[in-house]
PDB file of N, CA and C in Angstrom:
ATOM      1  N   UNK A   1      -4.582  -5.629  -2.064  1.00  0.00           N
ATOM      2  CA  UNK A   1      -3.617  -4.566  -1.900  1.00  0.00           C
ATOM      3  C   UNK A   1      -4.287  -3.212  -2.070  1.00  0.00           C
ATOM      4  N   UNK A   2      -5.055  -3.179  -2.831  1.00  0.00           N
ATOM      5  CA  UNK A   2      -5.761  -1.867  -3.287  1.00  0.00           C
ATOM      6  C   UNK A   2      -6.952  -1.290  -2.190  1.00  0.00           C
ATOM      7  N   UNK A   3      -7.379  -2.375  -1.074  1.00  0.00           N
ATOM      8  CA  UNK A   3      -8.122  -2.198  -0.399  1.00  0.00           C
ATOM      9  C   UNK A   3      -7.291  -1.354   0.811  1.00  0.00           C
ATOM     10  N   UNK A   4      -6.459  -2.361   0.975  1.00  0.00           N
ATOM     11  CA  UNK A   4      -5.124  -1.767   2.115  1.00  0.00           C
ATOM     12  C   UNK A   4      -4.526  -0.458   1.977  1.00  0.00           C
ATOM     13  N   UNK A   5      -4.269  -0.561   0.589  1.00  0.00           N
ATOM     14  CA  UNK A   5      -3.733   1.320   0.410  1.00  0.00           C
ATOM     15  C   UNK A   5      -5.128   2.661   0.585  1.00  0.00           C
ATOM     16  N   UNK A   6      -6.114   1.852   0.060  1.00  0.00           N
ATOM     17  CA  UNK A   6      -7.147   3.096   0.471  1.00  0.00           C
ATOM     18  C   UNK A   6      -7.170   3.141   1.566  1.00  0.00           C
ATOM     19  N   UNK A   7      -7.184   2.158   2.551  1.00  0.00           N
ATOM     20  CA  UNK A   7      -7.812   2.252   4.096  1.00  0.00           C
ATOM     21  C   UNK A   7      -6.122   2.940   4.730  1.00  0.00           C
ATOM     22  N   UNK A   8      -4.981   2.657   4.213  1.00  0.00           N
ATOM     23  CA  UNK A   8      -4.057   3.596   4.719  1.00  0.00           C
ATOM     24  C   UNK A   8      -3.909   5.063   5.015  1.00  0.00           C
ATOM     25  N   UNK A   9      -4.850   5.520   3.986  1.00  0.00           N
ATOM     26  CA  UNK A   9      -4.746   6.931   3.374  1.00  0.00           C
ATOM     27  C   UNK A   9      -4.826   7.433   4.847  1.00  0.00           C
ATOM     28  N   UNK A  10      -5.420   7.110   5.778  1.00  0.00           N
ATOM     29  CA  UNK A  10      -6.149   7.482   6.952  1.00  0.00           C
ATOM     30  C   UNK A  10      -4.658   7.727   7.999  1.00  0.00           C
ATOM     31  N   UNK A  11      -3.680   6.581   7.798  1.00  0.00           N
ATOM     32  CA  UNK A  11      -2.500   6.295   8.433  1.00  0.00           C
ATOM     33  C   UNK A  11      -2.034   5.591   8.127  1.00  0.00           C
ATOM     34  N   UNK A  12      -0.740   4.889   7.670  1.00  0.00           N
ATOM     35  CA  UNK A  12       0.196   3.896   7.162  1.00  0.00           C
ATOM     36  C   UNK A  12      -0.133   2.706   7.786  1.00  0.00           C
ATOM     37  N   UNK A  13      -0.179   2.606   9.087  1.00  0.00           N
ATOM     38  CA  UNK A  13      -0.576   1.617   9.938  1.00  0.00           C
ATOM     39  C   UNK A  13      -1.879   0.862   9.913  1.00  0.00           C
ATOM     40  N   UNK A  14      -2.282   1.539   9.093  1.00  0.00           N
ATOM     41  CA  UNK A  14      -3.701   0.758   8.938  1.00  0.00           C
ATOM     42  C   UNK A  14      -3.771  -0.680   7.826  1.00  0.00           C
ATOM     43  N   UNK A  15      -2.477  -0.296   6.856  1.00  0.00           N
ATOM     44  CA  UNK A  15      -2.715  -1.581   5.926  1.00  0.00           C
ATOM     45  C   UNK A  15      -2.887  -2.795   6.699  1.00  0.00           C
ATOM     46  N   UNK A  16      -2.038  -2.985   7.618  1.00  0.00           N
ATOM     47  CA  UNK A  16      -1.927  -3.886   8.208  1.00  0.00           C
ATOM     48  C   UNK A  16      -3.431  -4.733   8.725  1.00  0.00           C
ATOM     49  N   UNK A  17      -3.643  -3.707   9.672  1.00  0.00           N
ATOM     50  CA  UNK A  17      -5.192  -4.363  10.280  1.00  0.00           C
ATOM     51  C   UNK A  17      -6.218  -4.291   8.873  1.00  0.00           C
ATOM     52  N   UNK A  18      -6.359  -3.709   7.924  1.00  0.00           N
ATOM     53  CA  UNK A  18      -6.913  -3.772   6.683  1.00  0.00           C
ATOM     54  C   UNK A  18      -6.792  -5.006   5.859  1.00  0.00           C
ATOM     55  N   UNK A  19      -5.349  -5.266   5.869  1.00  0.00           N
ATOM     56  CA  UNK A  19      -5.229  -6.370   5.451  1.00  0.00           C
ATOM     57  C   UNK A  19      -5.260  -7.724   6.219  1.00  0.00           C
ATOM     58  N   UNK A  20      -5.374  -7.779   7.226  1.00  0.00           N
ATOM     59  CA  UNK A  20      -5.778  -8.652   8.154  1.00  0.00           C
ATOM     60  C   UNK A  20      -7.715  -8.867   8.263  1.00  0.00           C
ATOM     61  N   UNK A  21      -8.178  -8.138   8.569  1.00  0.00           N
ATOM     62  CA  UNK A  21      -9.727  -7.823   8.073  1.00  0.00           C
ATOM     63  C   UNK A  21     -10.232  -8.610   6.783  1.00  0.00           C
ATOM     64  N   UNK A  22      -9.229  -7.793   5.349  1.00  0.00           N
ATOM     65  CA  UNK A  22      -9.581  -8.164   4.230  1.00  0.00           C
ATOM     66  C   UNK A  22      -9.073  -9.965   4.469  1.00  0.00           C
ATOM     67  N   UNK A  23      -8.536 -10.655   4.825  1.00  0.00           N
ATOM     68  CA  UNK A  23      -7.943 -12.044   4.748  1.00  0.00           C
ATOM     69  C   UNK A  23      -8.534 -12.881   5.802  1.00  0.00           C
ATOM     70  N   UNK A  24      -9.407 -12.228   6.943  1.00  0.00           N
ATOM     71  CA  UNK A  24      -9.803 -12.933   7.459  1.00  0.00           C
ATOM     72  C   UNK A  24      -9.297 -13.313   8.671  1.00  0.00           C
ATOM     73  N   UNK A  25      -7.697 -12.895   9.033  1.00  0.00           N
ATOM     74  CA  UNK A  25      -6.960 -13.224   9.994  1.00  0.00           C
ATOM     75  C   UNK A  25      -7.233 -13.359  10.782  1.00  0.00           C
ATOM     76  N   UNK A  26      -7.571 -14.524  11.926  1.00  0.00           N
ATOM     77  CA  UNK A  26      -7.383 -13.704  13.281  1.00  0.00           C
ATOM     78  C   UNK A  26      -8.976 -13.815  13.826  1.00  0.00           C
ATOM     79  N   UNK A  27      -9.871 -14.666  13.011  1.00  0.00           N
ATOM     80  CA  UNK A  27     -11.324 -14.452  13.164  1.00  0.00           C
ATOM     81  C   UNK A  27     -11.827 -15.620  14.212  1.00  0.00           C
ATOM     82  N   UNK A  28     -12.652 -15.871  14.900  1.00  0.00           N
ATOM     83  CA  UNK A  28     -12.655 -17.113  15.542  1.00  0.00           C
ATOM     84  C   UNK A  28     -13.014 -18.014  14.797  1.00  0.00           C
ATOM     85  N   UNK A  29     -13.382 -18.277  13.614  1.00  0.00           N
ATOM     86  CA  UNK A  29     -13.332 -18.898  12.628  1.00  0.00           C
ATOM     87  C   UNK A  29     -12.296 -19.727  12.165  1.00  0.00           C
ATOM     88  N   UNK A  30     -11.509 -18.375  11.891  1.00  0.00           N
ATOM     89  CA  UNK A  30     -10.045 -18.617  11.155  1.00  0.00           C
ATOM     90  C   UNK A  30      -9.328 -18.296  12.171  1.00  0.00           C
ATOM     91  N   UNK A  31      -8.087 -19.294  12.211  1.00  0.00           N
ATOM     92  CA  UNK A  31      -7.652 -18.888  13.861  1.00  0.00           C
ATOM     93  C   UNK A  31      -6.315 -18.946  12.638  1.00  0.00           C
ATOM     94  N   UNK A  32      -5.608 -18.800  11.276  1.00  0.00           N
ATOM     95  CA  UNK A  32      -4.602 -18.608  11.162  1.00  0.00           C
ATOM     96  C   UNK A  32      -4.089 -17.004  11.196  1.00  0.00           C
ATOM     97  N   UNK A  33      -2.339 -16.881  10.976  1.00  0.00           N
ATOM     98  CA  UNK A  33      -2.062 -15.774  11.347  1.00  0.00           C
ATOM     99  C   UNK A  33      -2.313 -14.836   9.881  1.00  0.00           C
ATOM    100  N   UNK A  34      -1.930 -13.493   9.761  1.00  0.00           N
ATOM    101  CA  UNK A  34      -1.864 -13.001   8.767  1.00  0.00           C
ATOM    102  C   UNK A  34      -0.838 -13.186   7.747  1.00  0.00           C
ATOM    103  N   UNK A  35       0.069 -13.773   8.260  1.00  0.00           N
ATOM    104  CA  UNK A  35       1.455 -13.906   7.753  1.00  0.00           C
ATOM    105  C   UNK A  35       1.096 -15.261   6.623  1.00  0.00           C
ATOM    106  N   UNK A  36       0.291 -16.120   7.330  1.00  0.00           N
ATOM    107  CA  UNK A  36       0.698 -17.446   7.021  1.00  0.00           C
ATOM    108  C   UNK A  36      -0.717 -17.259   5.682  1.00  0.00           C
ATOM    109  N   UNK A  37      -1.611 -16.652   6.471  1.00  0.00           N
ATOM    110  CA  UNK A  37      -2.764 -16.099   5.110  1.00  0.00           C
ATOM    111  C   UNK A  37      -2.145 -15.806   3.821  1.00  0.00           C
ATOM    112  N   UNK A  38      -1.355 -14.612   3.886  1.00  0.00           N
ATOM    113  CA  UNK A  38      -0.703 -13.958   2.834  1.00  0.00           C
ATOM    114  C   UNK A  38       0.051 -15.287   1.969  1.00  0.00           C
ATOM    115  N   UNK A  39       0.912 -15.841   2.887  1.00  0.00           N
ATOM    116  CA  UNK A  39       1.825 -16.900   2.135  1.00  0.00           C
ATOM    117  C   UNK A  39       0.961 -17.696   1.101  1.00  0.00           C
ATOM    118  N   UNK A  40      -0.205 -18.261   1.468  1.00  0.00           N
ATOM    119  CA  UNK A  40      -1.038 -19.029   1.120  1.00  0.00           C
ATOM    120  C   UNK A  40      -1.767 -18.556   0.036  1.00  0.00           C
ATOM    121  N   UNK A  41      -1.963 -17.496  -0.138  1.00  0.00           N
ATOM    122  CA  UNK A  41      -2.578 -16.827  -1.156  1.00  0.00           C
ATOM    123  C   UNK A  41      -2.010 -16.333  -2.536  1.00  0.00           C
ATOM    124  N   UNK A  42      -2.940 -17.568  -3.685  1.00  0.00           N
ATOM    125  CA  UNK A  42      -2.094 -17.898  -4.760  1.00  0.00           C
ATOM    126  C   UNK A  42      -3.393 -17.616  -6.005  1.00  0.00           C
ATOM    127  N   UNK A  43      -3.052 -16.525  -7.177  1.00  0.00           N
ATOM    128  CA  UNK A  43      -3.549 -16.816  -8.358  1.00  0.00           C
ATOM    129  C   UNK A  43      -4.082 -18.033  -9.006  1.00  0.00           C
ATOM    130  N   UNK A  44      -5.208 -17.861  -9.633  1.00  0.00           N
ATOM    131  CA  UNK A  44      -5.810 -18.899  -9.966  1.00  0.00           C
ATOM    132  C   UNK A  44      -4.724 -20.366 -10.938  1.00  0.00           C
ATOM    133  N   UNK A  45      -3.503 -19.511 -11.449  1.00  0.00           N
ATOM    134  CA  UNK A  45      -2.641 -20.349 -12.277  1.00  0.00           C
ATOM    135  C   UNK A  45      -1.600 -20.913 -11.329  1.00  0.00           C
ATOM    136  N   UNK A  46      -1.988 -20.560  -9.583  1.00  0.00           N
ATOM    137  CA  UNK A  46      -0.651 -21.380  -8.271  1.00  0.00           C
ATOM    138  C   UNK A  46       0.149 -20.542  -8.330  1.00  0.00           C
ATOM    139  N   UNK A  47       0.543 -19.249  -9.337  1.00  0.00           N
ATOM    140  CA  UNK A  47       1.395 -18.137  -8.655  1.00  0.00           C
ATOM    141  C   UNK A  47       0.931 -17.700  -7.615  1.00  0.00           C
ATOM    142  N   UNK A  48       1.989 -17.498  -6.365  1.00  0.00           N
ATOM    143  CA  UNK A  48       1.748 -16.740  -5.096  1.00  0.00           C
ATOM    144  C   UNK A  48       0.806 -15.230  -5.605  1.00  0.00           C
ATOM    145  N   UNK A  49       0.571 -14.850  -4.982  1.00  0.00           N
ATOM    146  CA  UNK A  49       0.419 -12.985  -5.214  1.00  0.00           C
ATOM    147  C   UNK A  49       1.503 -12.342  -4.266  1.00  0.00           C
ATOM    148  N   UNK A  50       1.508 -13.202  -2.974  1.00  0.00           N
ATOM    149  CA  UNK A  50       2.761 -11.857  -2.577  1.00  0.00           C
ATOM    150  C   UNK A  50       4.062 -12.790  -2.414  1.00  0.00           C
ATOM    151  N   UNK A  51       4.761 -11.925  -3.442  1.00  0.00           N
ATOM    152  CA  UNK A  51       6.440 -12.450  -3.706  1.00  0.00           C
ATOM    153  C   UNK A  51       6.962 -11.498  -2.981  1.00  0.00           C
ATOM    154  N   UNK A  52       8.773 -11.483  -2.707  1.00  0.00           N
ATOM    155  CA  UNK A  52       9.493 -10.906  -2.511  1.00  0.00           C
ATOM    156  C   UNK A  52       9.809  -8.925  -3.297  1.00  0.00           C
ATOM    157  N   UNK A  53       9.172  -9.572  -4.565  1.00  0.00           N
ATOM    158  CA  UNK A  53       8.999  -8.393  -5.779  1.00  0.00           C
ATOM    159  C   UNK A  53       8.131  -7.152  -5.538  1.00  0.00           C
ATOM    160  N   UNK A  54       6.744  -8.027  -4.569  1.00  0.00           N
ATOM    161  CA  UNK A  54       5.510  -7.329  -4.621  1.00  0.00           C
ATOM    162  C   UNK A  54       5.383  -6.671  -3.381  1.00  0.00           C
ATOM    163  N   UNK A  55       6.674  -7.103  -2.341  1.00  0.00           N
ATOM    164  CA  UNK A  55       6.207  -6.620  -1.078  1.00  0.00           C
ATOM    165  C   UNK A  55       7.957  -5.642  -1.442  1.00  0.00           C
ATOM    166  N   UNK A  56       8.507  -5.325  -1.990  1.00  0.00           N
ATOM    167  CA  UNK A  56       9.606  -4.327  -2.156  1.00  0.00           C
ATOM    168  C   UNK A  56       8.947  -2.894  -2.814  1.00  0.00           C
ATOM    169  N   UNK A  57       8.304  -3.450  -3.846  1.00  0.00           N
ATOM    170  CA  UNK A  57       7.402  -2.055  -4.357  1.00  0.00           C
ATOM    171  C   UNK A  57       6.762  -1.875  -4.185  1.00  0.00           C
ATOM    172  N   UNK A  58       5.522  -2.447  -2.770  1.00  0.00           N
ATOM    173  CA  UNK A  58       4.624  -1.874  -2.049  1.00  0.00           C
ATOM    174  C   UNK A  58       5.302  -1.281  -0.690  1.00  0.00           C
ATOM    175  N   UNK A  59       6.950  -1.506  -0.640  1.00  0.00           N
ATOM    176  CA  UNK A  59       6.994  -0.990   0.555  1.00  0.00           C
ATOM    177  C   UNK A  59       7.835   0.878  -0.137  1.00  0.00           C
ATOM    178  N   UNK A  60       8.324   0.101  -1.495  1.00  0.00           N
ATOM    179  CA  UNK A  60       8.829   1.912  -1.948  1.00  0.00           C
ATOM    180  C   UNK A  60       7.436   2.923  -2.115  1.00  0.00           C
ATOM    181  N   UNK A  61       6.176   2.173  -2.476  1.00  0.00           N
ATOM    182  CA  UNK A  61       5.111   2.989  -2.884  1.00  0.00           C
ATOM    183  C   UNK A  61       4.913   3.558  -1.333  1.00  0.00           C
ATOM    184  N   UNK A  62       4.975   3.063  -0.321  1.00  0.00           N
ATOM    185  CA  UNK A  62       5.139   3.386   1.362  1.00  0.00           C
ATOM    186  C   UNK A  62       5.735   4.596   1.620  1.00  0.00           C
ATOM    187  N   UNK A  63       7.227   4.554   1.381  1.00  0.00           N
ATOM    188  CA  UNK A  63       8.371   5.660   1.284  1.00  0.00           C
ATOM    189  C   UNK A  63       7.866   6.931   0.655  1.00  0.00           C
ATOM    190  N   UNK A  64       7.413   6.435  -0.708  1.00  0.00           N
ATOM    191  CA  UNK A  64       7.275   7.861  -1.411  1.00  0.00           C
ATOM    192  C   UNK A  64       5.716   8.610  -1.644  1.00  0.00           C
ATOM    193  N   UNK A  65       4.787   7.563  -1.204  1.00  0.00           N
ATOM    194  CA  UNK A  65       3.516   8.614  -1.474  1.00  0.00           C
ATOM    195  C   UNK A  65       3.204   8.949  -0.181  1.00  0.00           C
ATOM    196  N   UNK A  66       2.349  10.093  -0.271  1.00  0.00           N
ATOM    197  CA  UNK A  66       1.322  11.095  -0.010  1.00  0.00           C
ATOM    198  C   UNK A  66       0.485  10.037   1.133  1.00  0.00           C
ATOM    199  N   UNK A  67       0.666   9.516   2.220  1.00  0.00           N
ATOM    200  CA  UNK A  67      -0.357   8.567   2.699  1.00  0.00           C
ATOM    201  C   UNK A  67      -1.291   9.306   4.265  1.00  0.00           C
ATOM    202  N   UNK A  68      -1.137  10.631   4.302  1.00  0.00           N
ATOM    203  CA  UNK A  68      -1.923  10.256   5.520  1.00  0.00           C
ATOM    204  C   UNK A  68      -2.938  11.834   5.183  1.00  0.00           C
ATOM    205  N   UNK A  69      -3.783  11.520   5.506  1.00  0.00           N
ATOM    206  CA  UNK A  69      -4.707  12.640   5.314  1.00  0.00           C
ATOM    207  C   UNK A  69      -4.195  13.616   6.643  1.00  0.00           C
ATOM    208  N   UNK A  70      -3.818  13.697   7.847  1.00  0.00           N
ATOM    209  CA  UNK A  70      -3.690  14.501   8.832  1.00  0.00           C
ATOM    210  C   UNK A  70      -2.671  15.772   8.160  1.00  0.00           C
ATOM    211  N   UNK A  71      -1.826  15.478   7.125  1.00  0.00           N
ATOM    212  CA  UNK A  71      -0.521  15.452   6.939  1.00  0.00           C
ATOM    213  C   UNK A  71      -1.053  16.798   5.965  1.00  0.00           C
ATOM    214  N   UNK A  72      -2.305  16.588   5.162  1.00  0.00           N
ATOM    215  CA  UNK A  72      -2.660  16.651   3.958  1.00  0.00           C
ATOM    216  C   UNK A  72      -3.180  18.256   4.438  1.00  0.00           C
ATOM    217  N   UNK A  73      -3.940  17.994   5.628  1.00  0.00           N
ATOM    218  CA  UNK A  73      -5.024  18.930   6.765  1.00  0.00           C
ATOM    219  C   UNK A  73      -4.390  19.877   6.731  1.00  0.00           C
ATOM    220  N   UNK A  74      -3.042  19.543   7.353  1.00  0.00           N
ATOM    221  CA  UNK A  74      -1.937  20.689   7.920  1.00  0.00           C
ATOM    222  C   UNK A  74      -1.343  21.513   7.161  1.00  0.00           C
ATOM    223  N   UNK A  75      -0.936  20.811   6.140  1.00  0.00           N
ATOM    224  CA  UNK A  75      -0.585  21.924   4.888  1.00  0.00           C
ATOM    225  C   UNK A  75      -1.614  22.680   4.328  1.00  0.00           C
ATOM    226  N   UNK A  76      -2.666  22.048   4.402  1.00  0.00           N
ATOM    227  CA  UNK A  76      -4.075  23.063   3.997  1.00  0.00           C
ATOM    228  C   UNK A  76      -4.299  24.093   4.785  1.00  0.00           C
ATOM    229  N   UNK A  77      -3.820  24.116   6.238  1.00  0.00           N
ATOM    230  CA  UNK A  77      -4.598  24.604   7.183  1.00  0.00           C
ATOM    231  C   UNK A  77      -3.286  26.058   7.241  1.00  0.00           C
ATOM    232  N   UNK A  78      -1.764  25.501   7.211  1.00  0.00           N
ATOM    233  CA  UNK A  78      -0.621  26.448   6.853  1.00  0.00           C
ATOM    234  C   UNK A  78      -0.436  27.435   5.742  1.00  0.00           C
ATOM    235  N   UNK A  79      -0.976  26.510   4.745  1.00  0.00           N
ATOM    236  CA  UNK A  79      -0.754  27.399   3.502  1.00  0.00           C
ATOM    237  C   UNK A  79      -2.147  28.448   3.200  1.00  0.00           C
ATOM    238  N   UNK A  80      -2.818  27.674   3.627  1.00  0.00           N
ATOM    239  CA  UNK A  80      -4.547  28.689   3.757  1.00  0.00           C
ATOM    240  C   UNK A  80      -4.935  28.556   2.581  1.00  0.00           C
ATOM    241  N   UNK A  81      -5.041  27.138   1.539  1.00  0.00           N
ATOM    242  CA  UNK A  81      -5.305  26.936   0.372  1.00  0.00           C
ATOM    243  C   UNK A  81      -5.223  25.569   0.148  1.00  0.00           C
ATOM    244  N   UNK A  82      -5.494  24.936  -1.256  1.00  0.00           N
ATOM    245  CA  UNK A  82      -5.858  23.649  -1.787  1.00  0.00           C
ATOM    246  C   UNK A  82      -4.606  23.305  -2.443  1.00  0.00           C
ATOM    247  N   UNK A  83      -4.264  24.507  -3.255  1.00  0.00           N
ATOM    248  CA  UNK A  83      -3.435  24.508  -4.133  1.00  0.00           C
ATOM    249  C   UNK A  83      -2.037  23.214  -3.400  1.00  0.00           C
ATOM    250  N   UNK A  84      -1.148  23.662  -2.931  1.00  0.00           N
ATOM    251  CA  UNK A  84      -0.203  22.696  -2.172  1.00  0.00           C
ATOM    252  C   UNK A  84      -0.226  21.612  -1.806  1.00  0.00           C
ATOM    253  N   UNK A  85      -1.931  21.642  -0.696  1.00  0.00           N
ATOM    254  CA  UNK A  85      -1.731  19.850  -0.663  1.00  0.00           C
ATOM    255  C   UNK A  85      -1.993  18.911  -2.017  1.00  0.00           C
ATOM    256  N   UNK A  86      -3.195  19.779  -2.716  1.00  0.00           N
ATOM    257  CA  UNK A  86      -3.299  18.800  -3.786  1.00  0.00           C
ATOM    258  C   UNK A  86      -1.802  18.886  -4.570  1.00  0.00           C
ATOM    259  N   UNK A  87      -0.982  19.683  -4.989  1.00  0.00           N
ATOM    260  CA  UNK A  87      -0.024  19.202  -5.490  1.00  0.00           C
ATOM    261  C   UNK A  87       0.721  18.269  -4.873  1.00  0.00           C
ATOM    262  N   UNK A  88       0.881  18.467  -3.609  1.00  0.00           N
ATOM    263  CA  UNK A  88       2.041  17.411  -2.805  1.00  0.00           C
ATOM    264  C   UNK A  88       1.089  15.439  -3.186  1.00  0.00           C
ATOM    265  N   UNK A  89       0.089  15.656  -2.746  1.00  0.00           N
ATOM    266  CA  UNK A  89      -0.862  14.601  -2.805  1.00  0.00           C
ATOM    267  C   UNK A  89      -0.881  13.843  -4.666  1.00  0.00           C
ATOM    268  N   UNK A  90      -0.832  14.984  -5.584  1.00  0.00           N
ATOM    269  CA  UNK A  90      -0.712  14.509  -6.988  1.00  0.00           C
ATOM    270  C   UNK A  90       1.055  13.842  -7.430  1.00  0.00           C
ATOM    271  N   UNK A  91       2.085  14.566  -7.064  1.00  0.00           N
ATOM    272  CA  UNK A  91       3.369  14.576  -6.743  1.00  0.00           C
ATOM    273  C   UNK A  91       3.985  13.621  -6.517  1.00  0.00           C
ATOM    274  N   UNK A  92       3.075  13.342  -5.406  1.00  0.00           N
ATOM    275  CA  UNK A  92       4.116  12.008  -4.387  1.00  0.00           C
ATOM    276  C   UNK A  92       3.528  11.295  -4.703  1.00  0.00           C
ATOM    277  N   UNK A  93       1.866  10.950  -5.158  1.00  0.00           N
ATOM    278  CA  UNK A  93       1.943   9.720  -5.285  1.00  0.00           C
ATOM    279  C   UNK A  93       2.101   9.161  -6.663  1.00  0.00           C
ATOM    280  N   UNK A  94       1.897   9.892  -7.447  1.00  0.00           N
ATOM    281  CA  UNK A  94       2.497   9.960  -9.190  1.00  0.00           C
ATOM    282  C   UNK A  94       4.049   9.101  -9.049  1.00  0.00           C
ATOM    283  N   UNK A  95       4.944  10.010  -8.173  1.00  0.00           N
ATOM    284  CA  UNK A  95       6.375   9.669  -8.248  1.00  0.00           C
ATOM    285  C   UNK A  95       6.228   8.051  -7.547  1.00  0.00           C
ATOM    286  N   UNK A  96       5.273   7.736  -6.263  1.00  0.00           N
ATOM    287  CA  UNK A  96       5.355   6.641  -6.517  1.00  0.00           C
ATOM    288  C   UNK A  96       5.010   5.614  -6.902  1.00  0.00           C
ATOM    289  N   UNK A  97       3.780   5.908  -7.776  1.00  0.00           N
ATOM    290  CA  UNK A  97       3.198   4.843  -8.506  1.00  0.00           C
ATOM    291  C   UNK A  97       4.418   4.625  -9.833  1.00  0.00           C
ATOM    292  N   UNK A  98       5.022   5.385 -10.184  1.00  0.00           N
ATOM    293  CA  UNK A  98       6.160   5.287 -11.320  1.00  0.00           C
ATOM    294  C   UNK A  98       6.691   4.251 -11.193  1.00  0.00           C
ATOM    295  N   UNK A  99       7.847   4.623  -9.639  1.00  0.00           N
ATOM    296  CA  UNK A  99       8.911   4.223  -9.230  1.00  0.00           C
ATOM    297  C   UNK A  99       8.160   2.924  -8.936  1.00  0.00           C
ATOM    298  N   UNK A 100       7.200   2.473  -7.797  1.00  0.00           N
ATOM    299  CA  UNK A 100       7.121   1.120  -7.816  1.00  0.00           C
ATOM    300  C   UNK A 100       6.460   0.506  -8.972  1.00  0.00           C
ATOM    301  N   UNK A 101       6.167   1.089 -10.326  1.00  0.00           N
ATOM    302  CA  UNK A 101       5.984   0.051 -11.313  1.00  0.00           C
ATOM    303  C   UNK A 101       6.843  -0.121 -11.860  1.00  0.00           C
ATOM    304  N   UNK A 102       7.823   0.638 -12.260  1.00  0.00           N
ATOM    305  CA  UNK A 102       9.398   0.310 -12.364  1.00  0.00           C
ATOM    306  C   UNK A 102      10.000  -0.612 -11.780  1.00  0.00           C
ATOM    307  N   UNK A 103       9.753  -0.820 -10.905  1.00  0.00           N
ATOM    308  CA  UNK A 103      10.748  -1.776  -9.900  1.00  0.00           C
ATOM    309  C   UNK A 103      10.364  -3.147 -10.241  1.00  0.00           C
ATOM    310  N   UNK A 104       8.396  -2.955 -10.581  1.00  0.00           N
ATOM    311  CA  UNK A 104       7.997  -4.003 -10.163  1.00  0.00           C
ATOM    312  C   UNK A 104       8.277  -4.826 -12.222  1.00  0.00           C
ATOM    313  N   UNK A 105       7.995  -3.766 -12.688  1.00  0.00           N
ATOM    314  CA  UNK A 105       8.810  -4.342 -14.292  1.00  0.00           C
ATOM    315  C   UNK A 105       9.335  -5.087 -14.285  1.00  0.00           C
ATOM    316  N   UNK A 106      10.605  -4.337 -14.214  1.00  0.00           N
ATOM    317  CA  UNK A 106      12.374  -4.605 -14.595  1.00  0.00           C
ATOM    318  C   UNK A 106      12.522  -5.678 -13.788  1.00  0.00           C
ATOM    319  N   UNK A 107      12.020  -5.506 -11.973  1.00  0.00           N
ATOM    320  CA  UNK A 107      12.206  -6.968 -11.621  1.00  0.00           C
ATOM    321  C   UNK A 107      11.747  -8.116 -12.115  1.00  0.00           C
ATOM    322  N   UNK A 108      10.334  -7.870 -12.878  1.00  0.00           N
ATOM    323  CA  UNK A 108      10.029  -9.159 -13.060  1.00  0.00           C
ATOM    324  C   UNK A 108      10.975  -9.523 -14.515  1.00  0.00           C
ATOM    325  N   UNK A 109      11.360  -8.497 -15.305  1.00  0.00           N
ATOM    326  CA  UNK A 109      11.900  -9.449 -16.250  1.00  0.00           C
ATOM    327  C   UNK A 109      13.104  -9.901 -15.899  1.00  0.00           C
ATOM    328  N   UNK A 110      13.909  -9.260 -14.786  1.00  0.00           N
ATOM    329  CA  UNK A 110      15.502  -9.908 -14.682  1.00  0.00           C
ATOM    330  C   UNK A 110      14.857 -11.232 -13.950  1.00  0.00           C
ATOM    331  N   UNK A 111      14.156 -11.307 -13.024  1.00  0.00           N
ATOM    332  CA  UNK A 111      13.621 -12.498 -12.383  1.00  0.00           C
ATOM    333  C   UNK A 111      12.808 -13.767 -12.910  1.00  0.00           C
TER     334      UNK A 111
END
């Protein structure tokens, strides 16, 4: 996951092929899909890694951070300074590293 969000920074759309890359998907090797990769992929104790839990607060961390550097450019390039993007960039993704560890908490203990 952590590989996927850096290689996003670039564009949202990138986790995807990132995470397809990182898993192997799709290789002539590995002729399974990414989908069925992910499913399959389980902690050393047979917990899955991606639950229902983990793909809700990676998709709020989606919503609320700071993800594309073009985005980042433009406000630099408008405001004629650092000051702004780095706040927007500290901001958003602060608010969503919060919010999806929150989520990802509380869900796990009601769950």
């Amino acid at each position: 996951m952590g590989i996927g969000l850096v290689g996003a920074f670039a564009a949202r759309e990138v986790f995807v092929s990132t995470m397809a890359i990182t898993y192997g998907a799709g290789d002539a090797d590995n002729t399974q899909s990414l989908s069925t990769a992910l499913r399959s992929d389980h902690y050393a104790n047979g917990r899955p890694v991606w639950t229902p839990l983990v793909a809700t607060s990676l998709l709020v961390w989606f919503v609320l951070a700071m993800q594309c550097m073009s985005t980042l450019a433009i406000v630099r390039r408008e405001t004629g300074g650092w000051k702004w993007p780095l706040f927007m960039l500290a901001y958003m993704n602060g608010l969503a590293y919060v919010v999806s560890l929150l989520i990802f908490q509380i869900g796990s203990r009601l769950l």
